[in-house]
C-alpha atoms as a PDB file:
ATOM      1  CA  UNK A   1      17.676 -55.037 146.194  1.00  0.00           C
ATOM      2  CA  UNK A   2      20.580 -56.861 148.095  1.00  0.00           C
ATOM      3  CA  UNK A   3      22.410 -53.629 150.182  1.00  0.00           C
ATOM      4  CA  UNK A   4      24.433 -55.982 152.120  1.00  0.00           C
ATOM      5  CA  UNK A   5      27.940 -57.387 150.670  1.00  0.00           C
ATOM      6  CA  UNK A   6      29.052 -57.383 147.152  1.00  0.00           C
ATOM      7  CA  UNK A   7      27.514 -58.071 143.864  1.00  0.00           C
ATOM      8  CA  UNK A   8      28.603 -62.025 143.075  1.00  0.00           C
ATOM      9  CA  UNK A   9      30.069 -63.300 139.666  1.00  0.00           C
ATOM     10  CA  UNK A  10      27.153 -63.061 136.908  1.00  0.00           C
ATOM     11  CA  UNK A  11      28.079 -66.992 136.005  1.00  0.00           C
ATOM     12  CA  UNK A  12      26.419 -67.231 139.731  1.00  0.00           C
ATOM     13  CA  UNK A  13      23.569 -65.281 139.955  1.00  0.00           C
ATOM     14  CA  UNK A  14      22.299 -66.499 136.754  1.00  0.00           C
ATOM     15  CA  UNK A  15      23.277 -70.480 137.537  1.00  0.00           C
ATOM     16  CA  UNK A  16      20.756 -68.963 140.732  1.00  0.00           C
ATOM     17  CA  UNK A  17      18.322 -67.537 138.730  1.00  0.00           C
ATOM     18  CA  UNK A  18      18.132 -70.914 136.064  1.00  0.00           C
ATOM     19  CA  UNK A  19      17.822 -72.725 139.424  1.00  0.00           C
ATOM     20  CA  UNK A  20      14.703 -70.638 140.449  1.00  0.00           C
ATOM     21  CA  UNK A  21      13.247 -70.981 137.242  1.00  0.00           C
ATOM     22  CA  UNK A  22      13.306 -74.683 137.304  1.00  0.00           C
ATOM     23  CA  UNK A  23      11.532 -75.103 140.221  1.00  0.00           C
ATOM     24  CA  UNK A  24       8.717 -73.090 139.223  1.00  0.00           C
ATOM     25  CA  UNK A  25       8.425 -75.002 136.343  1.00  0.00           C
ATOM     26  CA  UNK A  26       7.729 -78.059 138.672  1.00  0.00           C
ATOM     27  CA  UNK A  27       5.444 -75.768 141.207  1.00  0.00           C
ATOM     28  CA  UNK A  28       3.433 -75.031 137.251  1.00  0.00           C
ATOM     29  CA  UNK A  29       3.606 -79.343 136.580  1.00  0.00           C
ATOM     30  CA  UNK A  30       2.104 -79.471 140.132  1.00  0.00           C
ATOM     31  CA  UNK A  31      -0.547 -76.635 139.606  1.00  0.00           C
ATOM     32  CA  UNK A  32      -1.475 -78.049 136.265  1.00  0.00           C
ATOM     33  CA  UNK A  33      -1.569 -81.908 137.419  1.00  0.00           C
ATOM     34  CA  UNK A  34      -4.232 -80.472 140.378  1.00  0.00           C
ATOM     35  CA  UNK A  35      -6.088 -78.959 137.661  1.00  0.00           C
ATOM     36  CA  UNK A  36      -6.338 -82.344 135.497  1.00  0.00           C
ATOM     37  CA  UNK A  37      -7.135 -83.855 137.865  1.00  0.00           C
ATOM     38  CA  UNK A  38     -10.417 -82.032 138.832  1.00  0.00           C
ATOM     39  CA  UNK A  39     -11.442 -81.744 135.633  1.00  0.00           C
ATOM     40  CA  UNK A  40     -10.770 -85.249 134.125  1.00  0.00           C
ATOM     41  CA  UNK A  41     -12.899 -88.467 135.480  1.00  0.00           C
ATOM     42  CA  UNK A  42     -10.889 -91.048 137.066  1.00  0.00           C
ATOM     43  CA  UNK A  43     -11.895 -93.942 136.813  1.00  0.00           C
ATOM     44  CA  UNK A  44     -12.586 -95.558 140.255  1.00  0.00           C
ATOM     45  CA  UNK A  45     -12.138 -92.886 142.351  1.00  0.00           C
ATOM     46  CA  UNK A  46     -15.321 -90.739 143.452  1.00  0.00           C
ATOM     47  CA  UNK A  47     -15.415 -87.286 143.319  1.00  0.00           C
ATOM     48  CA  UNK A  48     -14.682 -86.411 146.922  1.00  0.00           C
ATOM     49  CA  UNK A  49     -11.397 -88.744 146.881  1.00  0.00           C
ATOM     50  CA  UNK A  50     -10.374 -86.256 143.337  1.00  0.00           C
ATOM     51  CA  UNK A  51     -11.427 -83.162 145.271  1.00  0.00           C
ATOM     52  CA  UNK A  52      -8.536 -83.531 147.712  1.00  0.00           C
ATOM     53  CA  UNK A  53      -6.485 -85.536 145.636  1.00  0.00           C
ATOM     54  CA  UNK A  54      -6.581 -82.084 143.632  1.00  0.00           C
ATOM     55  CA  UNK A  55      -6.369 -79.822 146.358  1.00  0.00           C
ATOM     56  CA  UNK A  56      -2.947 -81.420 147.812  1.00  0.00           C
ATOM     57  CA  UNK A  57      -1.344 -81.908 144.464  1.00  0.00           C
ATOM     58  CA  UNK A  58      -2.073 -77.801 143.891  1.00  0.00           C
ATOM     59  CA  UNK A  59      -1.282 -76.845 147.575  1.00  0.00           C
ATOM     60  CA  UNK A  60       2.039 -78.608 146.893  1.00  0.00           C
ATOM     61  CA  UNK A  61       2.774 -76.482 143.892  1.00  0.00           C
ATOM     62  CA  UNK A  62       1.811 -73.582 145.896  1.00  0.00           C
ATOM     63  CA  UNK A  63       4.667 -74.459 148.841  1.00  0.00           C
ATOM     64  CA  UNK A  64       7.129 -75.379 145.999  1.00  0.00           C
ATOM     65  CA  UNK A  65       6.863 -71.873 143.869  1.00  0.00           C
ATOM     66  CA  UNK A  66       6.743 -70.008 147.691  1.00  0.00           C
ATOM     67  CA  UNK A  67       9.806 -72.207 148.306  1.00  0.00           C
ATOM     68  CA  UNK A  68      11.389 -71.553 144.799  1.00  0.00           C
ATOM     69  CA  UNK A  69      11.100 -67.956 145.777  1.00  0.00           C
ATOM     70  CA  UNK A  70      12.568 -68.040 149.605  1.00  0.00           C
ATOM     71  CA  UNK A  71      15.274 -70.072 148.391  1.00  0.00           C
ATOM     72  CA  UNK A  72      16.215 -67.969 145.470  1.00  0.00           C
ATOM     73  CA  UNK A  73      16.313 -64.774 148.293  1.00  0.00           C
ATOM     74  CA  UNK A  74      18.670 -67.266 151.088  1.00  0.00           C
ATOM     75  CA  UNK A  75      21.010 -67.774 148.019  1.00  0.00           C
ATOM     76  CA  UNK A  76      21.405 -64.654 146.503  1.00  0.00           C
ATOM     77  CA  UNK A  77      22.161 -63.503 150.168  1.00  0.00           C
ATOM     78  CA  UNK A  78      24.696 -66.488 150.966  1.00  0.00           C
ATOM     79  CA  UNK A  79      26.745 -65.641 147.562  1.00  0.00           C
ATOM     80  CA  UNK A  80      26.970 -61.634 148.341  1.00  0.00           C
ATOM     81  CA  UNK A  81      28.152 -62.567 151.545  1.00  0.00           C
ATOM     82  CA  UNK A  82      30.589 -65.615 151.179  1.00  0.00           C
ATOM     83  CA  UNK A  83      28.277 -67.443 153.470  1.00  0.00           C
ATOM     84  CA  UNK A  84      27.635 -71.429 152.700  1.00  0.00           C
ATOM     85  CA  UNK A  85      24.602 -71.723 150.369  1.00  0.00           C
ATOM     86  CA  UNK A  86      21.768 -72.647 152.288  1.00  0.00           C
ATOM     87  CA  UNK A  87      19.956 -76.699 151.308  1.00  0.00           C
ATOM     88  CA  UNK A  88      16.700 -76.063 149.477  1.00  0.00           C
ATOM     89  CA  UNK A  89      14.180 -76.616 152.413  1.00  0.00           C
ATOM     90  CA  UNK A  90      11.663 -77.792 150.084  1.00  0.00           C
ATOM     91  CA  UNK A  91      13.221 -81.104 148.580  1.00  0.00           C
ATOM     92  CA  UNK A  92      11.597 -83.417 151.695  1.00  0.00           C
ATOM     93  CA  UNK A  93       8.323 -82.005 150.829  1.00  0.00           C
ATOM     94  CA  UNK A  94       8.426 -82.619 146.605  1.00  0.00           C
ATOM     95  CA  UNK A  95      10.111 -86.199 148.059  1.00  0.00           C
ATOM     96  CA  UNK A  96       7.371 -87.177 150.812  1.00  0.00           C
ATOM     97  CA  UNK A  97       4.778 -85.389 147.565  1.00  0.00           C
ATOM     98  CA  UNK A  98       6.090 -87.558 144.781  1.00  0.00           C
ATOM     99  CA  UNK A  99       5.912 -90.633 147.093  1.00  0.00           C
ATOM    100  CA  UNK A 100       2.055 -89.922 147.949  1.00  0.00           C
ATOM    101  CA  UNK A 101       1.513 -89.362 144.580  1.00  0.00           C
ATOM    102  CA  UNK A 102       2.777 -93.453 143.376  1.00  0.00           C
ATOM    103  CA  UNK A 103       1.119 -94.860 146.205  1.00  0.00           C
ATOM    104  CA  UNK A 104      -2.106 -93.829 144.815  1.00  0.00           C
ATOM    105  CA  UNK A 105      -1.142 -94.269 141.811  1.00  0.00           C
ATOM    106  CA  UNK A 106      -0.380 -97.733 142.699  1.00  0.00           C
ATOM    107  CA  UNK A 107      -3.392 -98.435 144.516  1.00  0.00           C
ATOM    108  CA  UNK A 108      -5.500 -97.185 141.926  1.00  0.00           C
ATOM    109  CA  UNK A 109      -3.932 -99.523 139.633  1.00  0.00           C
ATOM    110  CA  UNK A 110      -4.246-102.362 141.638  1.00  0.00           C
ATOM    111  CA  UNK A 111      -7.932-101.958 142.960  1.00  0.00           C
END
């Protein structure tokens, strides 16, 4: 899959691979949370306001399992060629995500 360089210690593709799999398991908590929150009435917020409420929540999850993916690739790469490994591009968007998501939560609250 990987022609160029040389096959990295196991320990390290694997610790890459657990890596991977832990972010799609938040892209799925994402996914899921989009999907509750269509499908379960919220109190005080109208159905339009849940629509996209819904729709960014699962378009996040989308960008962070396409992220979990791209990053998995750029590391893999960096370790068979002694390269740096690269940041994970896609911790500013779960941060700027998970700080939308308690402001509403916050305002709903305090409505």
């Amino acid at each position: 899959m990987f022609p160029e360089g040389e096959e990295p210690d196991p320990r390290f593709t694997l610790a890459n691979e657990r890596t991977f799999l832990a972010w799609t398991r938040t892209a799925l908590a994402f996914l899921a949370g989009g999907i509750a929150i269509e499908a379960f009435p919220i109190a005080g917020l109208g159905p339009a306001v849940r629509m996209w409420l819904a729709i960014f929540v699962t378009a996040v999850g989308m960008v962070i399992a396409g992220g979990a993916a791209f990053r998995w690739v750029r590391v893999e790469r960096a370790m068979r060629t002694g390269r740096p490994l690269p940041m994970p591009a896609v911790i500013p968007l779960l941060s700027v995500a998970a700080f939308i998501a308690c402001a509403v939560i916050i305002w709903l609250f305090l409505r």
